[in-house]
C-alpha atoms as a PDB file:
ATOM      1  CA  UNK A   1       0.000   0.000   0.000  1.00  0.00           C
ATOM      2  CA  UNK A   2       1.531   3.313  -0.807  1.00  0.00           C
ATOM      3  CA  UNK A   3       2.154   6.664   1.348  1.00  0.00           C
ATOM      4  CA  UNK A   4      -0.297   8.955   0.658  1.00  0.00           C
ATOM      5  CA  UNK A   5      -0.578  12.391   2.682  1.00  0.00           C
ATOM      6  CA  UNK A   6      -3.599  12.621   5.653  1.00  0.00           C
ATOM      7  CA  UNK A   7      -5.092  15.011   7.677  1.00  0.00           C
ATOM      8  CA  UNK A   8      -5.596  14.533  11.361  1.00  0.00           C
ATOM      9  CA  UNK A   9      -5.138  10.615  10.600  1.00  0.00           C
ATOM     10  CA  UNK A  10      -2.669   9.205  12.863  1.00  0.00           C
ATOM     11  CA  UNK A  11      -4.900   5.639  12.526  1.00  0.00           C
ATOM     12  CA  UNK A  12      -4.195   5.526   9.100  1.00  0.00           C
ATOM     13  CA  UNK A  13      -0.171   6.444   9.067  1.00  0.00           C
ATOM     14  CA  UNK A  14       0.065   3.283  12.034  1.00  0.00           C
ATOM     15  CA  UNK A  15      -1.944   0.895   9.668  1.00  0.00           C
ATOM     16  CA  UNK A  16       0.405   1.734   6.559  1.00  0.00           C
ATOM     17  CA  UNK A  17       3.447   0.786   9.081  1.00  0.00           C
ATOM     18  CA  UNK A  18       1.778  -2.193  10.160  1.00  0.00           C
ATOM     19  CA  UNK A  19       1.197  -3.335   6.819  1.00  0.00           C
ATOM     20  CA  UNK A  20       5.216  -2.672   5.826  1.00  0.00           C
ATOM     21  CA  UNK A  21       6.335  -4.742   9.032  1.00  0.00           C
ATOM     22  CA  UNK A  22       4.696  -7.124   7.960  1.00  0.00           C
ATOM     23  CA  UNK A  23       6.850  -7.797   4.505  1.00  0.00           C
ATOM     24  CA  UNK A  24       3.469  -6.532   2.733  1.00  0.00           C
ATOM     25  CA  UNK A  25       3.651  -5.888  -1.197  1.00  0.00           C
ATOM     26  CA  UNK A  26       0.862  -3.977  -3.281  1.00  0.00           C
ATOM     27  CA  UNK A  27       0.203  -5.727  -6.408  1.00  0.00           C
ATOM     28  CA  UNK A  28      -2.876  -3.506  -8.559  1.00  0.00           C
ATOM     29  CA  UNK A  29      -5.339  -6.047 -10.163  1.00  0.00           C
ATOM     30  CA  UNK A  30      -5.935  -5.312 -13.509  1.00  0.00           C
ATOM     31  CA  UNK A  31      -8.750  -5.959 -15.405  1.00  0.00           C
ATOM     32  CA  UNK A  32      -8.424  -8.510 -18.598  1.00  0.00           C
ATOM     33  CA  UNK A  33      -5.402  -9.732 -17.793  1.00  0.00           C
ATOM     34  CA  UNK A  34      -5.391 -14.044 -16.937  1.00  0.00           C
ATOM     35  CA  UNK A  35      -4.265 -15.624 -14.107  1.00  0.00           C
ATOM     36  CA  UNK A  36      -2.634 -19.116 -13.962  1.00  0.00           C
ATOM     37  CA  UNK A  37      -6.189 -20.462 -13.251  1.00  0.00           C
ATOM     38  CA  UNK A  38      -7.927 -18.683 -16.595  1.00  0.00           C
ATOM     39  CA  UNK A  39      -9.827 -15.145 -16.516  1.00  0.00           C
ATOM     40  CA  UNK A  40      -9.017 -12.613 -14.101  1.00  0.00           C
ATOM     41  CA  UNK A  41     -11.917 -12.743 -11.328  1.00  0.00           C
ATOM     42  CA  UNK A  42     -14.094  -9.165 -12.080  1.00  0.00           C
ATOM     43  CA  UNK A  43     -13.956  -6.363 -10.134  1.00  0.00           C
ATOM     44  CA  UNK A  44     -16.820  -7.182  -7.660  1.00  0.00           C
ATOM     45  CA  UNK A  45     -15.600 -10.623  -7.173  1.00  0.00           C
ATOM     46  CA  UNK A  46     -11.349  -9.261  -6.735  1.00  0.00           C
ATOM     47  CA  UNK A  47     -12.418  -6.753  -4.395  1.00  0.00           C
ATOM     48  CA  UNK A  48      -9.719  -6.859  -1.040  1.00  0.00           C
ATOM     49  CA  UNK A  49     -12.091  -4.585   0.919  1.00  0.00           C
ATOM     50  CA  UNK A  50     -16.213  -4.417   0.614  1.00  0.00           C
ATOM     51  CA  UNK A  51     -17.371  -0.679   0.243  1.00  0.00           C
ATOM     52  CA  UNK A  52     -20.698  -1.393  -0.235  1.00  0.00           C
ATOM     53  CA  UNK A  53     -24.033  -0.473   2.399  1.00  0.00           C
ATOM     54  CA  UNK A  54     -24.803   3.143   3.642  1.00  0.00           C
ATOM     55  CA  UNK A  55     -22.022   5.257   4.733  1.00  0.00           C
ATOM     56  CA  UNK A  56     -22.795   8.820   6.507  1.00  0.00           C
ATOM     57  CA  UNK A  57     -20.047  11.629   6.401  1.00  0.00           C
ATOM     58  CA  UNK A  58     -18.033  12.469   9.853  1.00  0.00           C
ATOM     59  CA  UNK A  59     -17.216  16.241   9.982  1.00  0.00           C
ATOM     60  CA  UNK A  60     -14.966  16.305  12.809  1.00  0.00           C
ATOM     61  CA  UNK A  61     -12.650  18.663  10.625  1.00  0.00           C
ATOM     62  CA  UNK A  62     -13.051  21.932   8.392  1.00  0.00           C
ATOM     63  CA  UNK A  63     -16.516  21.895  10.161  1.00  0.00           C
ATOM     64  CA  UNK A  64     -16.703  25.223   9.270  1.00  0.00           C
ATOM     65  CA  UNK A  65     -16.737  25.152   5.405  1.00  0.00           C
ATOM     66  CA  UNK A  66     -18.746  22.068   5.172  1.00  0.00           C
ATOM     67  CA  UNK A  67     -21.409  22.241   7.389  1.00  0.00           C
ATOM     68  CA  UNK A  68     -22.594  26.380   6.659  1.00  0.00           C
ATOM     69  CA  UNK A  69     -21.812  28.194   3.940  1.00  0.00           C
ATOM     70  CA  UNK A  70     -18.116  29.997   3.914  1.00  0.00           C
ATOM     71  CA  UNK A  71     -18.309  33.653   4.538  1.00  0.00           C
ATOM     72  CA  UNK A  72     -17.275  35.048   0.728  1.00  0.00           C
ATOM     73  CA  UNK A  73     -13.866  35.154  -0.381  1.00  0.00           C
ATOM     74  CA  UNK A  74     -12.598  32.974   2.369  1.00  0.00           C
ATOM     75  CA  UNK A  75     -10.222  30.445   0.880  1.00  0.00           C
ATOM     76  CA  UNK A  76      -8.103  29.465   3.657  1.00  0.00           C
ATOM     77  CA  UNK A  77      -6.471  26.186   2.936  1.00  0.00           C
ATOM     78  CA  UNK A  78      -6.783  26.402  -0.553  1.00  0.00           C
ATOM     79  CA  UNK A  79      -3.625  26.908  -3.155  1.00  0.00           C
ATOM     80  CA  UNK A  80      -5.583  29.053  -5.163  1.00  0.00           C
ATOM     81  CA  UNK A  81      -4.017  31.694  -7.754  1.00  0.00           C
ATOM     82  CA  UNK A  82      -5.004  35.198  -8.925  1.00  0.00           C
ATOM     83  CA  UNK A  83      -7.541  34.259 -11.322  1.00  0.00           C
ATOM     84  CA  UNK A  84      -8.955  31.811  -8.872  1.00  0.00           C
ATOM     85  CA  UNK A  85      -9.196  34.558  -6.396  1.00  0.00           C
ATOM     86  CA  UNK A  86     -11.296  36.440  -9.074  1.00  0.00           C
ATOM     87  CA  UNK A  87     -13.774  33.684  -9.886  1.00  0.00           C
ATOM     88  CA  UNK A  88     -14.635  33.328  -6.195  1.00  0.00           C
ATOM     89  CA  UNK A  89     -15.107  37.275  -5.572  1.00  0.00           C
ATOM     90  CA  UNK A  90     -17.221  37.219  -8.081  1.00  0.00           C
ATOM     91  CA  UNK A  91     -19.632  34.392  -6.687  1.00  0.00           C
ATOM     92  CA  UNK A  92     -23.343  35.450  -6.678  1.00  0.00           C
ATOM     93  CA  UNK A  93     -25.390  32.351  -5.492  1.00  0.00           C
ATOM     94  CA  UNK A  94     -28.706  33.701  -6.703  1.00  0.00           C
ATOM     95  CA  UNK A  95     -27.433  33.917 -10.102  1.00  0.00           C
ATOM     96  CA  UNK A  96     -26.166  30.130  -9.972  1.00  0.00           C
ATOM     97  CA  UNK A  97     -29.910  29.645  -8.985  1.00  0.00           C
ATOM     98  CA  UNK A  98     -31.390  31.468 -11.349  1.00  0.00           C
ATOM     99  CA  UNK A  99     -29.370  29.871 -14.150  1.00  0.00           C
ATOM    100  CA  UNK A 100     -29.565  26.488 -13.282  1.00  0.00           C
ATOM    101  CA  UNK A 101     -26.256  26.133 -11.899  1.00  0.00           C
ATOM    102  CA  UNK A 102     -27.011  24.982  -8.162  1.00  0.00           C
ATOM    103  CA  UNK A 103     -25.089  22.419  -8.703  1.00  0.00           C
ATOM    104  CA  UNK A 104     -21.904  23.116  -8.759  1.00  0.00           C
ATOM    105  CA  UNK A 105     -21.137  22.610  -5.462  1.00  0.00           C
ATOM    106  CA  UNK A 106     -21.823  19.033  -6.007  1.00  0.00           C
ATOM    107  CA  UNK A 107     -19.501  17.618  -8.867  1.00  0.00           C
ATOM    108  CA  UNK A 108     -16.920  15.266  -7.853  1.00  0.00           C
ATOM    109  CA  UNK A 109     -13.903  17.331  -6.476  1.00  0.00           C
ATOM    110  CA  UNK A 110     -16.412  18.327  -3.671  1.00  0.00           C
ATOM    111  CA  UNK A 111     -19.201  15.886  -3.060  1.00  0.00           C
ATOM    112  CA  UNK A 112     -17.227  13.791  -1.102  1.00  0.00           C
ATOM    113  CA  UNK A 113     -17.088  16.477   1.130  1.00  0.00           C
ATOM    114  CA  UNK A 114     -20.784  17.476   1.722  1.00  0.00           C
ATOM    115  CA  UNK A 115     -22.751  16.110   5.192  1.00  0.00           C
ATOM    116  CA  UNK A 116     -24.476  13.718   3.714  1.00  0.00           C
ATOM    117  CA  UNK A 117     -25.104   9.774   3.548  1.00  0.00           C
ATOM    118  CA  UNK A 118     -24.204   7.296   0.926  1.00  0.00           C
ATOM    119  CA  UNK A 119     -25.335   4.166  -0.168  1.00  0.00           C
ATOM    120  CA  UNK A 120     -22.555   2.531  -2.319  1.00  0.00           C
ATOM    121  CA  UNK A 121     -23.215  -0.999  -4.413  1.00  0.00           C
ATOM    122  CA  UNK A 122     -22.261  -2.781  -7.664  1.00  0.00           C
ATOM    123  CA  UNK A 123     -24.113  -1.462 -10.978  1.00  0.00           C
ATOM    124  CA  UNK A 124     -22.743  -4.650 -12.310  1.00  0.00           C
ATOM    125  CA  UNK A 125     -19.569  -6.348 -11.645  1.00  0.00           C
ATOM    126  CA  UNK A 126     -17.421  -4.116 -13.249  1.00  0.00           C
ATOM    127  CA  UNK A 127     -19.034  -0.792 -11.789  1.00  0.00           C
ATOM    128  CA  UNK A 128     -19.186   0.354  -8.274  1.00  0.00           C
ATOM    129  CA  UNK A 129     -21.811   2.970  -7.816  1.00  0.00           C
ATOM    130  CA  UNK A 130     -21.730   6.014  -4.962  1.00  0.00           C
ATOM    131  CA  UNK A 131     -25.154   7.622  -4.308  1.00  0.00           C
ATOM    132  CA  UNK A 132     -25.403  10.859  -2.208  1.00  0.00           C
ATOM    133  CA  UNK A 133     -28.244  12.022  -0.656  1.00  0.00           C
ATOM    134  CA  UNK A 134     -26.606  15.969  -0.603  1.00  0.00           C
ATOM    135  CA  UNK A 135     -27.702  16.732  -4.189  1.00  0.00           C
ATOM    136  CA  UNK A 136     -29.225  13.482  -5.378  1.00  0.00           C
ATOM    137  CA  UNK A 137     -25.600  13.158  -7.019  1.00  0.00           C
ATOM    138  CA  UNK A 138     -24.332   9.248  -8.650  1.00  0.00           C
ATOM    139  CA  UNK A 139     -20.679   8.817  -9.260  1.00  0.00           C
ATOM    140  CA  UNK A 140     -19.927   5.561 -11.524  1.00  0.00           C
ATOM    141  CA  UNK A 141     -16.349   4.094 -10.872  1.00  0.00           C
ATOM    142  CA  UNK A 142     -15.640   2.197 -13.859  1.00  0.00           C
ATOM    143  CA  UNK A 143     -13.268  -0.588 -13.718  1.00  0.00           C
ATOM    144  CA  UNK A 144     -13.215  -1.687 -16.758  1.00  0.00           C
ATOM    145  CA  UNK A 145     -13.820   1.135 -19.888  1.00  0.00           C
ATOM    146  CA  UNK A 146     -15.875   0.763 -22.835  1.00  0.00           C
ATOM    147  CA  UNK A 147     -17.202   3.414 -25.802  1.00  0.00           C
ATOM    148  CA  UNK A 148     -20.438   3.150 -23.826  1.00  0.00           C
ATOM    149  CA  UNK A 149     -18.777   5.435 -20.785  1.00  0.00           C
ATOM    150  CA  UNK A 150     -17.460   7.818 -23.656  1.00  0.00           C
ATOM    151  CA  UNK A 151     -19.632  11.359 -23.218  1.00  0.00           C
ATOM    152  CA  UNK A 152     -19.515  15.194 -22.986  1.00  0.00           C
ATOM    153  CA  UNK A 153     -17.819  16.191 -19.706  1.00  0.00           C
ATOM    154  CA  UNK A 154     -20.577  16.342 -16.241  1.00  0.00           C
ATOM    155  CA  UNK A 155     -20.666  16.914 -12.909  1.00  0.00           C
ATOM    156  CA  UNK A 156     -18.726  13.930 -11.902  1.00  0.00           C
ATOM    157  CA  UNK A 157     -16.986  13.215 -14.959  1.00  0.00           C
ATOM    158  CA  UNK A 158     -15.407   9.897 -15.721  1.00  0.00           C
ATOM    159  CA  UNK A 159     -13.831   7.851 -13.143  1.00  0.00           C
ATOM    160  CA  UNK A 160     -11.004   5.009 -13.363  1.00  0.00           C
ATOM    161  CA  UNK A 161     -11.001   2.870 -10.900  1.00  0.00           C
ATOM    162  CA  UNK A 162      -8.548  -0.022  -9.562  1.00  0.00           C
ATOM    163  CA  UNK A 163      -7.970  -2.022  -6.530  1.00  0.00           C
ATOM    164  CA  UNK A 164      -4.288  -2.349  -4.560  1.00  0.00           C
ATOM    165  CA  UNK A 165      -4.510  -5.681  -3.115  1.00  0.00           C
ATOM    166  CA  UNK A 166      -1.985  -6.099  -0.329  1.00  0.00           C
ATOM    167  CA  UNK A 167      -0.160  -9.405  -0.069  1.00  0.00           C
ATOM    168  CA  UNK A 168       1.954 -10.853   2.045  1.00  0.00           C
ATOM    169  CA  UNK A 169       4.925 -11.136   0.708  1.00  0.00           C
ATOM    170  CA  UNK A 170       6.888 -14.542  -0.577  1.00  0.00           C
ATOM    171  CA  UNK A 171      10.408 -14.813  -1.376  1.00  0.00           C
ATOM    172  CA  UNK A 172      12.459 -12.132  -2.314  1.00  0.00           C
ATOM    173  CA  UNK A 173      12.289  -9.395  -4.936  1.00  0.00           C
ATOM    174  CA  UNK A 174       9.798  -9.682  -7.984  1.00  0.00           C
ATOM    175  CA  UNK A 175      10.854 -12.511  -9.795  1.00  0.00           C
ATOM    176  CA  UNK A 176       8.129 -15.441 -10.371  1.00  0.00           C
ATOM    177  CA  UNK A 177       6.569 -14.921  -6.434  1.00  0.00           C
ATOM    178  CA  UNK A 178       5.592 -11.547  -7.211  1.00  0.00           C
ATOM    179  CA  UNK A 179       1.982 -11.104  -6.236  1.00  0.00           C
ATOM    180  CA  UNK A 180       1.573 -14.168  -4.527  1.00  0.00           C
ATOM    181  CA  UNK A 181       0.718 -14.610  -0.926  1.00  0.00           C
ATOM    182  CA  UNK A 182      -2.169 -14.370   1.196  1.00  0.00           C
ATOM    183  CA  UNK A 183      -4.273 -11.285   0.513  1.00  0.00           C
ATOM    184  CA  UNK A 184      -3.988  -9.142   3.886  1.00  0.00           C
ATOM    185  CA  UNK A 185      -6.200  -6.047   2.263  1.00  0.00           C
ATOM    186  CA  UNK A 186      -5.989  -3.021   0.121  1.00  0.00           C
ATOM    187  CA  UNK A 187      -7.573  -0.245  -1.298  1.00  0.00           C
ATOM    188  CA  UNK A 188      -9.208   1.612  -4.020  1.00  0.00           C
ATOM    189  CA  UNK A 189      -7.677   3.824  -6.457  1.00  0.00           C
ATOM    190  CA  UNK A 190      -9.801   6.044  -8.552  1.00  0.00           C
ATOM    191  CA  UNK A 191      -9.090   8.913 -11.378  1.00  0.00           C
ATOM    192  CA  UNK A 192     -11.617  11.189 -12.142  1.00  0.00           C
ATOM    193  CA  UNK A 193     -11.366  13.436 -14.839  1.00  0.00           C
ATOM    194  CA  UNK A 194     -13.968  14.902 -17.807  1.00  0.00           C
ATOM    195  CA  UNK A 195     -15.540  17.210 -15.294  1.00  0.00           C
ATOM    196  CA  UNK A 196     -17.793  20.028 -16.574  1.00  0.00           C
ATOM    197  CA  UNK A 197     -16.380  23.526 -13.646  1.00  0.00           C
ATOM    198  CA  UNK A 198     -17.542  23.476 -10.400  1.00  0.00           C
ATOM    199  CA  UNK A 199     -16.898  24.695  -6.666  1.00  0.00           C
ATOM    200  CA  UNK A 200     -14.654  22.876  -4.379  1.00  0.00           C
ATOM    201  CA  UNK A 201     -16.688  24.794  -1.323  1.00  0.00           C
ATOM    202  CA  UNK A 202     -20.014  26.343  -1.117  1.00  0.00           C
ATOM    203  CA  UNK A 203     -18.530  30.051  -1.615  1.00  0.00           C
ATOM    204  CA  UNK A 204     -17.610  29.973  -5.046  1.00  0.00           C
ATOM    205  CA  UNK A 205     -14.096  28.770  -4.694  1.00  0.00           C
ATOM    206  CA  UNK A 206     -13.473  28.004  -8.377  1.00  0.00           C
ATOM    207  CA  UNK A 207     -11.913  24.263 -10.028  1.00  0.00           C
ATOM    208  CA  UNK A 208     -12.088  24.146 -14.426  1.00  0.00           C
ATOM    209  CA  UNK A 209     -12.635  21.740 -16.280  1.00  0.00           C
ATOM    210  CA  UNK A 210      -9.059  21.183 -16.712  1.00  0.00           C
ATOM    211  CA  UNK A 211      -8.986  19.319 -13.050  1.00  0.00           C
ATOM    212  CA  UNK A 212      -8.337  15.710 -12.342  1.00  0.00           C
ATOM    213  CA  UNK A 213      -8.894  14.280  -8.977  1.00  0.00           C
ATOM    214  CA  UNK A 214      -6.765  11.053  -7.536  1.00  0.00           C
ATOM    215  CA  UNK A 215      -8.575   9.293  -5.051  1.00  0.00           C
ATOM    216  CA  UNK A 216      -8.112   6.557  -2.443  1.00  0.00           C
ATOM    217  CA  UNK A 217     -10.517   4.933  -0.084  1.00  0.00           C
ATOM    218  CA  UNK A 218      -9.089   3.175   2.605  1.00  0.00           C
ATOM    219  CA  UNK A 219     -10.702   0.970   5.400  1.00  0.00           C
ATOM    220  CA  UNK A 220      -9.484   1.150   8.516  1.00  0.00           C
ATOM    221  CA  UNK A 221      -9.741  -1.898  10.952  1.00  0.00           C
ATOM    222  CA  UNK A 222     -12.474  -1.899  13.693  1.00  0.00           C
ATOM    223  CA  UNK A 223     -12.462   0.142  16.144  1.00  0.00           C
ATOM    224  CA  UNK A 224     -14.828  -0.119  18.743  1.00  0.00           C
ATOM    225  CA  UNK A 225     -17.648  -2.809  15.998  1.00  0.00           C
ATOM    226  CA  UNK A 226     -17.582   0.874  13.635  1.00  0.00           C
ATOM    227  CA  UNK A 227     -16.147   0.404  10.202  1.00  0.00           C
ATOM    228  CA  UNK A 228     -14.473   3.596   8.871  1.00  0.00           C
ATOM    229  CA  UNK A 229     -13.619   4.578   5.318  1.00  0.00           C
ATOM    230  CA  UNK A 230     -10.838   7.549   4.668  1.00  0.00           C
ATOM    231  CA  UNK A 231     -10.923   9.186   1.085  1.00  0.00           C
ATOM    232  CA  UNK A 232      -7.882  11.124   0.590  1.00  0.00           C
ATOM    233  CA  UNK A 233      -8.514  13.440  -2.402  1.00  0.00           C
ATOM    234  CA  UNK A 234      -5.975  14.831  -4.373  1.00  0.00           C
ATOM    235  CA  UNK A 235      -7.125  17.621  -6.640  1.00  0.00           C
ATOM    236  CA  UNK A 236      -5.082  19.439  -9.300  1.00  0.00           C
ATOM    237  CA  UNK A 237      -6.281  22.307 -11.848  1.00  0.00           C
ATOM    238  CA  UNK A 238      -4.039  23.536 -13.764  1.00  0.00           C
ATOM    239  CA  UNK A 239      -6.330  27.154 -14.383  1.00  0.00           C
ATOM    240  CA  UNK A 240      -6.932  27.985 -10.525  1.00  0.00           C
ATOM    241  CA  UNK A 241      -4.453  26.096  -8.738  1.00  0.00           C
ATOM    242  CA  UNK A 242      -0.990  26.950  -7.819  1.00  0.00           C
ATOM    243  CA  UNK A 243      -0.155  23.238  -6.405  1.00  0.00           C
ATOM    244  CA  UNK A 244      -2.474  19.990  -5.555  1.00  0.00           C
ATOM    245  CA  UNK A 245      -4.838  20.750  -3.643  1.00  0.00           C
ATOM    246  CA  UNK A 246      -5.650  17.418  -0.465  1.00  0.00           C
ATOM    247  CA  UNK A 247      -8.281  16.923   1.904  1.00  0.00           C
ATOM    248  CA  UNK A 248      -9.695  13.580   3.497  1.00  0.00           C
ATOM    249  CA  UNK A 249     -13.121  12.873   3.881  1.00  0.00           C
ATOM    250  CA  UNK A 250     -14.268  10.368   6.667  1.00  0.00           C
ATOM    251  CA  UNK A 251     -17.197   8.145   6.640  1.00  0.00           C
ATOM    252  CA  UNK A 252     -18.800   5.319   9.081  1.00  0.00           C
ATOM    253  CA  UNK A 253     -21.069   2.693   7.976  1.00  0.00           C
ATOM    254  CA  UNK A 254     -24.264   2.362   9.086  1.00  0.00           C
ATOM    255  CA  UNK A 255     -26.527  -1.003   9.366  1.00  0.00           C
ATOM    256  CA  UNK A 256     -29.072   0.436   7.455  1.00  0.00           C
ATOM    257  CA  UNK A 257     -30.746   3.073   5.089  1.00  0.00           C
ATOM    258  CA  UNK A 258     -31.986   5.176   8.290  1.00  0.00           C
ATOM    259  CA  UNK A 259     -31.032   8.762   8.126  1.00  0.00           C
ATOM    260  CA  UNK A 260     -31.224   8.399   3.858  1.00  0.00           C
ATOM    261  CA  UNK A 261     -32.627  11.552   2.711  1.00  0.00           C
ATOM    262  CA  UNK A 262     -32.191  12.411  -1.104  1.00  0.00           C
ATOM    263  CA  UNK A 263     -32.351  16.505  -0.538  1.00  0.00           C
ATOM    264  CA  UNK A 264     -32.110  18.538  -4.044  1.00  0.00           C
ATOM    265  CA  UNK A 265     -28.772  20.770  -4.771  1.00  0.00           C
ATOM    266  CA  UNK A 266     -28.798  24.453  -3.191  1.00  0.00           C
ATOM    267  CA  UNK A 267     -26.054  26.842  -4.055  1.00  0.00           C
ATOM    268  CA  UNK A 268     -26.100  27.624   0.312  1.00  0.00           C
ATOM    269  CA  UNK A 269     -26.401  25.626   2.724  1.00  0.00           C
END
């Protein structure tokens, strides 16, 4: 499993040196390619971690600008440049509303970030769909692409997904054993790109639709019978950035739909 930068996550920096004491290896399954024993198994069937049931969001940082709307202009946190700064200043939400645009809040650099619930399961076994309730929004995470996905760019664009299976390791170096061993976990990998512009916060702070967002979810053993996913986001527009731009988003599954409410898009909170 690789390194990947967090934010108040000291659980997830001791699981990644866990997994390295152990003699762990990362070996990314890849779709069409055959195994020793014929086809590769599909996405929903290779999958080192299960993501699916209803999921609600855990503010317990940036409370602030997720939970009310930012005061205007307030951008703290955010690399953004000059003509960044001049897209947000100019931010009118009633406008948005009145054109249409109350979305834009809600594409995929930001919806991870909303309060909000999500019910996550298999479109088929090559397709892991994320529902939100915040904006009746649907991201698709294709593992596999066909011309079928091809299409103008949209709210959430079009997203790549893989798995990082974590093995124990056997052997030494690559060489024939690479890969092998007992599956110990892993993660998700997804690349989003295609997006139509949006807001990464409810202010008007600005992303084109020149971004591409690198995601991973991770699951993070139980701790106290809760299971807990951590998306790191990694966001980088080369228009309103000066440098990527990453923020995790924390969510805890729930046994049930309870607390599901599909609420329309509103450019405030």
């Amino acid at each position: 499993m690789m390194m990947r930068t967090s934010i108040s996550n000291c659980t997830a920096q001791v699981a990644l040196v866990l997994l390295v004491s152990l003699g762990a290896q990362t070996v990314v399954h890849a779709q069409g390619r055959r195994g020793q024993g014929g086809p590769a198994p599909s996405a929903e069937t290779a999958a080192p971690i299960d993501l699916t049931g209803y999921w609600t969001s855990l503010t317990t940082f940036d409370w602030e600008f997720r939970m009310v709307t930012p005061r205007p202009g307030d951008y703290e946190n955010v690399p953004l440049n000059r003509d960044g700064i001049e897209v947000m200043d100019a931010w009118d939400p009633a406008k948005d509303t009145a054109a249409g645009e109350q979305c834009r809040s809600y594409g995929a650099p930001s919806i991870m970030r909303n309060p909000e619930h999500l019910h996550v399961s298999w479109q088929d076994e090559q397709t892991l769909k994320i529902e939100a309730d915040a904006g009746e929004q649907t991201r698709l995470l294709h593992f596999v692409r066909s011309d079928a996905d091809q299409g103008p760019s949209s709210l959430q664009g079009y997203s790549a997904a893989q798995w990082e299976i974590t093995r124990a390791s056997i052997g030494r170096g690559g060489g024939r054993n690479a890969g092998a061993g007992k599956v110990l976990g892993g993660d998700l990998k997804v690349m989003t790109s295609d997006l139509k512009a949006g807001y990464l916060r409810k202010n008007g702070i600005p992303y084109s639709d020149k971004t591409r967002m690198l995601e991973y979810y991770d699951m993070m053993p139980n701790i106290g019978g809760e299971q807990i996913v951590i998306v790191t986001s990694v966001i980088t527009d080369p228009v309103y950035l000066t440098k990527p731009f990453v923020r995790n988003s924390i969510f805890k599954k729930l046994p049930g739909d309870a607390g599901w409410e599909p609420t329309p898009c509103s450019a405030t909170w």
